[in-house]
PDB file of N, CA and C in Angstrom:
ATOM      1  N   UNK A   1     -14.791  -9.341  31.536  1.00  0.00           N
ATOM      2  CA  UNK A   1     -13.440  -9.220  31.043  1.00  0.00           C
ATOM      3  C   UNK A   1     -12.484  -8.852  32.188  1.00  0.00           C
ATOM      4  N   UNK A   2     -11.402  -9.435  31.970  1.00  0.00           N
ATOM      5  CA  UNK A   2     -10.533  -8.805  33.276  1.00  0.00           C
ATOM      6  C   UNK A   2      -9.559  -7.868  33.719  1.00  0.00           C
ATOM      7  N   UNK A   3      -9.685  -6.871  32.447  1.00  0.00           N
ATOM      8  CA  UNK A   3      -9.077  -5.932  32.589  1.00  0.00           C
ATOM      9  C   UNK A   3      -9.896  -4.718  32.391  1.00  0.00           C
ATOM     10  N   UNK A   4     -11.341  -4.808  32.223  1.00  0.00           N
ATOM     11  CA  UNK A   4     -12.323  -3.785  32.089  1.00  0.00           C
ATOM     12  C   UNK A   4     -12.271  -2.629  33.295  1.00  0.00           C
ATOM     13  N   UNK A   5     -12.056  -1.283  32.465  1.00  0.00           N
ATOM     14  CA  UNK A   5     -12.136  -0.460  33.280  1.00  0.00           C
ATOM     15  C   UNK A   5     -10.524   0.165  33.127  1.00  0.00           C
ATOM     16  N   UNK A   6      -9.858  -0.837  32.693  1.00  0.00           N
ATOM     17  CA  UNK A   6      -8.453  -0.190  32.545  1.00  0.00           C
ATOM     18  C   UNK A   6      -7.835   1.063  31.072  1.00  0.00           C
ATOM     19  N   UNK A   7      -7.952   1.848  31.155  1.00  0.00           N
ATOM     20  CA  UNK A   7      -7.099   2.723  29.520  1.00  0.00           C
ATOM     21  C   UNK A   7      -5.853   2.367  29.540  1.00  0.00           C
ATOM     22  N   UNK A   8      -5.571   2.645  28.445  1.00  0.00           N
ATOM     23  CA  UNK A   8      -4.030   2.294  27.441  1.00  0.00           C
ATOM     24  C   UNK A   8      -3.913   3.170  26.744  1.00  0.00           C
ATOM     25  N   UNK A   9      -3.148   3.829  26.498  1.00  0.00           N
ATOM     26  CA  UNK A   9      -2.744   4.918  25.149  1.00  0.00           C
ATOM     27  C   UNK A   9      -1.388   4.287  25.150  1.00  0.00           C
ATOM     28  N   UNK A  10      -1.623   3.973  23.682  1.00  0.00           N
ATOM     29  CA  UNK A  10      -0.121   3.430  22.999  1.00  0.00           C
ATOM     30  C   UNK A  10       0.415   4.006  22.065  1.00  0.00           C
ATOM     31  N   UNK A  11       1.260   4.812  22.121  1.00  0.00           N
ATOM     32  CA  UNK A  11       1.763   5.278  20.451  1.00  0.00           C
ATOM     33  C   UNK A  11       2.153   4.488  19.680  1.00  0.00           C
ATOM     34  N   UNK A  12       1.656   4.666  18.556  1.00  0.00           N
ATOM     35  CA  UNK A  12       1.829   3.867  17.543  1.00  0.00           C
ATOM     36  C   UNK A  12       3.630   3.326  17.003  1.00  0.00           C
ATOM     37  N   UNK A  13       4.288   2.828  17.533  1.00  0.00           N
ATOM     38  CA  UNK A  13       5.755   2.222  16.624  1.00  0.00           C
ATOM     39  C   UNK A  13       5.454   1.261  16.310  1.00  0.00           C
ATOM     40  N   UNK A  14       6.586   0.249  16.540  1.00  0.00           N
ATOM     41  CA  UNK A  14       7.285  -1.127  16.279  1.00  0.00           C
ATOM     42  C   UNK A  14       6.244  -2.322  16.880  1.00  0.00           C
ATOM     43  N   UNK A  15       6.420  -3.494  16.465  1.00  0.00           N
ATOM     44  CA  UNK A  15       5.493  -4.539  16.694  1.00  0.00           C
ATOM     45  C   UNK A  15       5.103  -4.855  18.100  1.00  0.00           C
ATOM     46  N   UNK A  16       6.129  -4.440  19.315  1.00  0.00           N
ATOM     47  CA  UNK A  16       6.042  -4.983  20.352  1.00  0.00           C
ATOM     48  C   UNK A  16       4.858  -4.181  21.158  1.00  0.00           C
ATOM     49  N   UNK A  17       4.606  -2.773  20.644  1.00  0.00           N
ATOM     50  CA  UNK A  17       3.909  -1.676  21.457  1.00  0.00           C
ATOM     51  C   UNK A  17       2.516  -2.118  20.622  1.00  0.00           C
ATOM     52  N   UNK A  18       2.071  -2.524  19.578  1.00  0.00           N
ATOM     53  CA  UNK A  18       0.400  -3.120  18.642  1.00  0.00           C
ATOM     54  C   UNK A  18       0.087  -4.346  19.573  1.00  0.00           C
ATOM     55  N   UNK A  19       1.389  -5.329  19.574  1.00  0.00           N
ATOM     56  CA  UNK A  19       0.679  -6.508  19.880  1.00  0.00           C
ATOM     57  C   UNK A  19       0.547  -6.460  21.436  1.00  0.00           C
ATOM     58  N   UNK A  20       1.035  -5.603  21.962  1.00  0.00           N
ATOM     59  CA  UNK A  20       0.417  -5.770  23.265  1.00  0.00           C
ATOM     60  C   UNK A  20      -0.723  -5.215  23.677  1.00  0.00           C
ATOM     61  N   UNK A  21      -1.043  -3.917  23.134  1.00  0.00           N
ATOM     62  CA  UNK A  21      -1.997  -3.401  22.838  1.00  0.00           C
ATOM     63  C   UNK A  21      -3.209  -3.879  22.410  1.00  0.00           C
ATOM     64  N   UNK A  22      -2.791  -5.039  21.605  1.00  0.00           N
ATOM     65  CA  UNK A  22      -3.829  -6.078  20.707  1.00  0.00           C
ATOM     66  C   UNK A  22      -4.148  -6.956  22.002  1.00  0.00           C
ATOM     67  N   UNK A  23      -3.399  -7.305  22.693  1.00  0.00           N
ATOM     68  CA  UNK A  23      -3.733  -8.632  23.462  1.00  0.00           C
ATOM     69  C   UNK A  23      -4.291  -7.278  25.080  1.00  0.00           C
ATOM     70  N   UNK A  24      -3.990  -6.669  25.328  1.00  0.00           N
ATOM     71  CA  UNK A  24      -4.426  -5.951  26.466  1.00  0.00           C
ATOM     72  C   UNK A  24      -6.231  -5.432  25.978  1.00  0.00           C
ATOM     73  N   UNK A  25      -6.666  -4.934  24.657  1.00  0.00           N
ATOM     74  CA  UNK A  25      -8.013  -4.742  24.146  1.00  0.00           C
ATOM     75  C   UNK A  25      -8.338  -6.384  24.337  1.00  0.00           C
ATOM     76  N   UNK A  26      -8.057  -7.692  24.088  1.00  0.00           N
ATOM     77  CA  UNK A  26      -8.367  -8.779  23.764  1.00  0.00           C
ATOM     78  C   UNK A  26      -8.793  -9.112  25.224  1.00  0.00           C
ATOM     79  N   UNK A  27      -8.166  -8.466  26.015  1.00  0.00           N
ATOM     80  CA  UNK A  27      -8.616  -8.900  27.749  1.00  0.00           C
ATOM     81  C   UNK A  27      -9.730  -7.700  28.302  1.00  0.00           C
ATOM     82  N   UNK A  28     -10.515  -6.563  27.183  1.00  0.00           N
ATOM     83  CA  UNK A  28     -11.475  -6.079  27.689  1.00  0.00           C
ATOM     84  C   UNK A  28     -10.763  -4.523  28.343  1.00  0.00           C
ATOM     85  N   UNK A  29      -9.475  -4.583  28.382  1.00  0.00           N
ATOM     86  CA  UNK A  29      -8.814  -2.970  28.543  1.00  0.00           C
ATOM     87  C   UNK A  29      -9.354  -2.135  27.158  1.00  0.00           C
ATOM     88  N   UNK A  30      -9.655  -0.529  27.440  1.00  0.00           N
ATOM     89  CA  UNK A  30      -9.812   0.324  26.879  1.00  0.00           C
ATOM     90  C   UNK A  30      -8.513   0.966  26.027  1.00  0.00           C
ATOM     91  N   UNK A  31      -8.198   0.920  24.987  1.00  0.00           N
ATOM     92  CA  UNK A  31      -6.957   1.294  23.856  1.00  0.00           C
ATOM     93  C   UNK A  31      -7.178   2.506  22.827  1.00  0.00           C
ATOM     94  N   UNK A  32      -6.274   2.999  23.794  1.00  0.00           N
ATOM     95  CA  UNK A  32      -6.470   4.412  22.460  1.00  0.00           C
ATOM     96  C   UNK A  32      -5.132   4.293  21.652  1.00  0.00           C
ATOM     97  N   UNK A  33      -5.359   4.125  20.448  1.00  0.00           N
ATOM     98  CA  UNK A  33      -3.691   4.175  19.747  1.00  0.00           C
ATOM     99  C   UNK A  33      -3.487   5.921  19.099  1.00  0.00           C
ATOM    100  N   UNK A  34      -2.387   6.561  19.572  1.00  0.00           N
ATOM    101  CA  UNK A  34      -2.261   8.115  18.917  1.00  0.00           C
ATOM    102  C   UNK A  34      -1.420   7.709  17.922  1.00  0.00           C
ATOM    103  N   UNK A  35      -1.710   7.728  16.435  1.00  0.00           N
ATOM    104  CA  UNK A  35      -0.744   7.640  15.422  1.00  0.00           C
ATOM    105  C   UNK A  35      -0.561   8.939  14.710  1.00  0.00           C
ATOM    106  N   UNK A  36       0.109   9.143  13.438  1.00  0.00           N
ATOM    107  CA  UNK A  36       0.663   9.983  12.602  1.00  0.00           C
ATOM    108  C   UNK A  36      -0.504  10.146  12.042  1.00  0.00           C
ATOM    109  N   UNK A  37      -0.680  11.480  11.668  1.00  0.00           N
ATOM    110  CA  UNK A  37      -1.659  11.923  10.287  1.00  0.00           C
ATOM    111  C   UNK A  37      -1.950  11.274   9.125  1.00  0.00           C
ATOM    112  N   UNK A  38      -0.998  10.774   8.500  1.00  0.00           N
ATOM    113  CA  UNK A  38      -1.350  10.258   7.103  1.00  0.00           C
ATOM    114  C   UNK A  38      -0.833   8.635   7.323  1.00  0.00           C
ATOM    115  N   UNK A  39      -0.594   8.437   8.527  1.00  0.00           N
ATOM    116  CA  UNK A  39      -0.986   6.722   8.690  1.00  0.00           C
ATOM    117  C   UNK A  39      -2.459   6.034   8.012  1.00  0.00           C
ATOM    118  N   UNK A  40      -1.709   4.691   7.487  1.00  0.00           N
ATOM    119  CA  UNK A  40      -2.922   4.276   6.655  1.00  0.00           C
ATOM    120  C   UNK A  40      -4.098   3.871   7.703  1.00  0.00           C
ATOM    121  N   UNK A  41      -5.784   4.202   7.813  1.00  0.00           N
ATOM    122  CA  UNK A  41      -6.996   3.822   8.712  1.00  0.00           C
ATOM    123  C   UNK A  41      -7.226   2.443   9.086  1.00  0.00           C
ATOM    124  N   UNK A  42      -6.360   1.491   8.711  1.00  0.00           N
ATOM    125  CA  UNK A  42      -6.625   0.150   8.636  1.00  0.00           C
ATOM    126  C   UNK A  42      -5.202  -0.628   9.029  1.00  0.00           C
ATOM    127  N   UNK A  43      -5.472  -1.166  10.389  1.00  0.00           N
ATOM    128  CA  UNK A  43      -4.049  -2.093  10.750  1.00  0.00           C
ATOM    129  C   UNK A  43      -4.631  -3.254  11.161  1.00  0.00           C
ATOM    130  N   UNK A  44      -3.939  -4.492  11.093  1.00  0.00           N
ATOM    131  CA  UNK A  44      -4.575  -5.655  11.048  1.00  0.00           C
ATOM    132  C   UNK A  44      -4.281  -5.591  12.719  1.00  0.00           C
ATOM    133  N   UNK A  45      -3.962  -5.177  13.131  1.00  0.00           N
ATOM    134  CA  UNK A  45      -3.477  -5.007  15.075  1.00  0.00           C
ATOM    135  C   UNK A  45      -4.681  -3.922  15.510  1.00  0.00           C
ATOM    136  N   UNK A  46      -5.245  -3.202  14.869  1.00  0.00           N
ATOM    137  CA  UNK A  46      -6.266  -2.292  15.297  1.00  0.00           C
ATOM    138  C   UNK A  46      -7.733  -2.677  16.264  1.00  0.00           C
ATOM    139  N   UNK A  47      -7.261  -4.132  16.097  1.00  0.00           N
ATOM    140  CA  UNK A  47      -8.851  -4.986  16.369  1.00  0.00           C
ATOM    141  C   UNK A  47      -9.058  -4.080  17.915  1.00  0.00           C
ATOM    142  N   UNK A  48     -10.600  -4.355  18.422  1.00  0.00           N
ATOM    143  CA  UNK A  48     -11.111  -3.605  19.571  1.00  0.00           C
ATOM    144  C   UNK A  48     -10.115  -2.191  19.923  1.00  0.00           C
ATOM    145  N   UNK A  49      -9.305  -1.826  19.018  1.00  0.00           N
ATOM    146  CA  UNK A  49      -8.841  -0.176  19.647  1.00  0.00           C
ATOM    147  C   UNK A  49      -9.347   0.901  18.928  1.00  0.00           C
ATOM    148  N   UNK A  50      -9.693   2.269  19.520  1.00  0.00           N
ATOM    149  CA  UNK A  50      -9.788   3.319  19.397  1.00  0.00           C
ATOM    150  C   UNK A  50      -8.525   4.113  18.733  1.00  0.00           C
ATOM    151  N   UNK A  51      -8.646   4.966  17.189  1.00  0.00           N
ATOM    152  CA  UNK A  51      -7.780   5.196  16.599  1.00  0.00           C
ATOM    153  C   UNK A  51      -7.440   6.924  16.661  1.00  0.00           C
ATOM    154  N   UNK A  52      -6.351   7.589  17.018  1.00  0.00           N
ATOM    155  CA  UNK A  52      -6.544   8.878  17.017  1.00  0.00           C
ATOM    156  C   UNK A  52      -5.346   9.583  16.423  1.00  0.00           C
ATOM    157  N   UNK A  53      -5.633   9.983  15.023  1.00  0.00           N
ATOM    158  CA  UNK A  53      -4.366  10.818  14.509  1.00  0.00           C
ATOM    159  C   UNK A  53      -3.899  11.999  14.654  1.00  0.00           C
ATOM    160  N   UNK A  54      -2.483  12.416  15.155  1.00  0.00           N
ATOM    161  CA  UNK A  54      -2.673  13.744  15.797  1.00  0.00           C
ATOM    162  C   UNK A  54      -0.988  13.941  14.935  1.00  0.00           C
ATOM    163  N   UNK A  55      -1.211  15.043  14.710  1.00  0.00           N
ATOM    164  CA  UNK A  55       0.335  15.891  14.168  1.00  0.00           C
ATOM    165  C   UNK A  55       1.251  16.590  15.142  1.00  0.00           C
ATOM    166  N   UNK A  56       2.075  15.538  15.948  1.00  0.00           N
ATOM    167  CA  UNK A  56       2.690  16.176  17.533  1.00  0.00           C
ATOM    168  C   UNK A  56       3.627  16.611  16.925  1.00  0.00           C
ATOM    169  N   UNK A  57       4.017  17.360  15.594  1.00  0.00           N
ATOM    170  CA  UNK A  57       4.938  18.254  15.519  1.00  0.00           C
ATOM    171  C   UNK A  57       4.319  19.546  15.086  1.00  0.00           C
ATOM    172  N   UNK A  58       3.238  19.593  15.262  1.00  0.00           N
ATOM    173  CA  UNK A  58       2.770  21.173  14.986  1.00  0.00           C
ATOM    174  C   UNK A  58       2.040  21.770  16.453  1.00  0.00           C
ATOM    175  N   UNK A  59       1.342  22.930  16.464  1.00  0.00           N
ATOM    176  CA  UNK A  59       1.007  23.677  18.023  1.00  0.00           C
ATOM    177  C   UNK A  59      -0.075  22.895  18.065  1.00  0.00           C
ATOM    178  N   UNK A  60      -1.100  22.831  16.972  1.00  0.00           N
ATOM    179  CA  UNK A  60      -2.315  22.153  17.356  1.00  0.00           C
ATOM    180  C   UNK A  60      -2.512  20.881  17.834  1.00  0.00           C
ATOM    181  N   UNK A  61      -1.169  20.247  17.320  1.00  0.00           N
ATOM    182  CA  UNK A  61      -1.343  18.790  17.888  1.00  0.00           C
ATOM    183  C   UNK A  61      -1.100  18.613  19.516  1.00  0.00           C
ATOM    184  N   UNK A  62       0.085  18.982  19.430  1.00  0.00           N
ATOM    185  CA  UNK A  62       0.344  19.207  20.909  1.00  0.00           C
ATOM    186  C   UNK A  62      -0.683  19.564  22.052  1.00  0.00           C
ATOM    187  N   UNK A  63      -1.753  20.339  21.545  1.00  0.00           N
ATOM    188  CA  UNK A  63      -2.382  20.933  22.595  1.00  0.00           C
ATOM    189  C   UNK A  63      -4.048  19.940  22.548  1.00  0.00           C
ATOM    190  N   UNK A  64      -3.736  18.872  21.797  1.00  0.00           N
ATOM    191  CA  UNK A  64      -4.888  17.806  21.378  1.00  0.00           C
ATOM    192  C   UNK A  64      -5.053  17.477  22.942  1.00  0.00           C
TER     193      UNK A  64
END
């Protein structure tokens, strides 16, 4: 793959920050997406990424 070896952490918004994300995992880069707590577990853009929900408005999240 030709981007193996590379990480990504993408926060989760708008379409432009998934689908690149989607196509950067699709080339073998490593994708961590940090979303919201009660985001639904299932995005059709999720393919090959790593999912991590964190609450960055409280102390504990922050210090994730």
């Amino acid at each position: 793959m030709a981007l193996k070896g590379i990480k990504v952490v993408e926060m989760l918004g708008l379409a432009p920050g998934p689908l690149c994300g989607t196509i950067l995992a699709d080339f073998g880069a490593s994708v961590t997406v940090v979303q919201k707590i009660l985001q639904s577990p299932f995005d059709v853009m999720s393919n090959g990424k790593k999912m991590l929900s964190v609450d960055l408005k409280s102390k504990e999240g922050v210090y994730i």
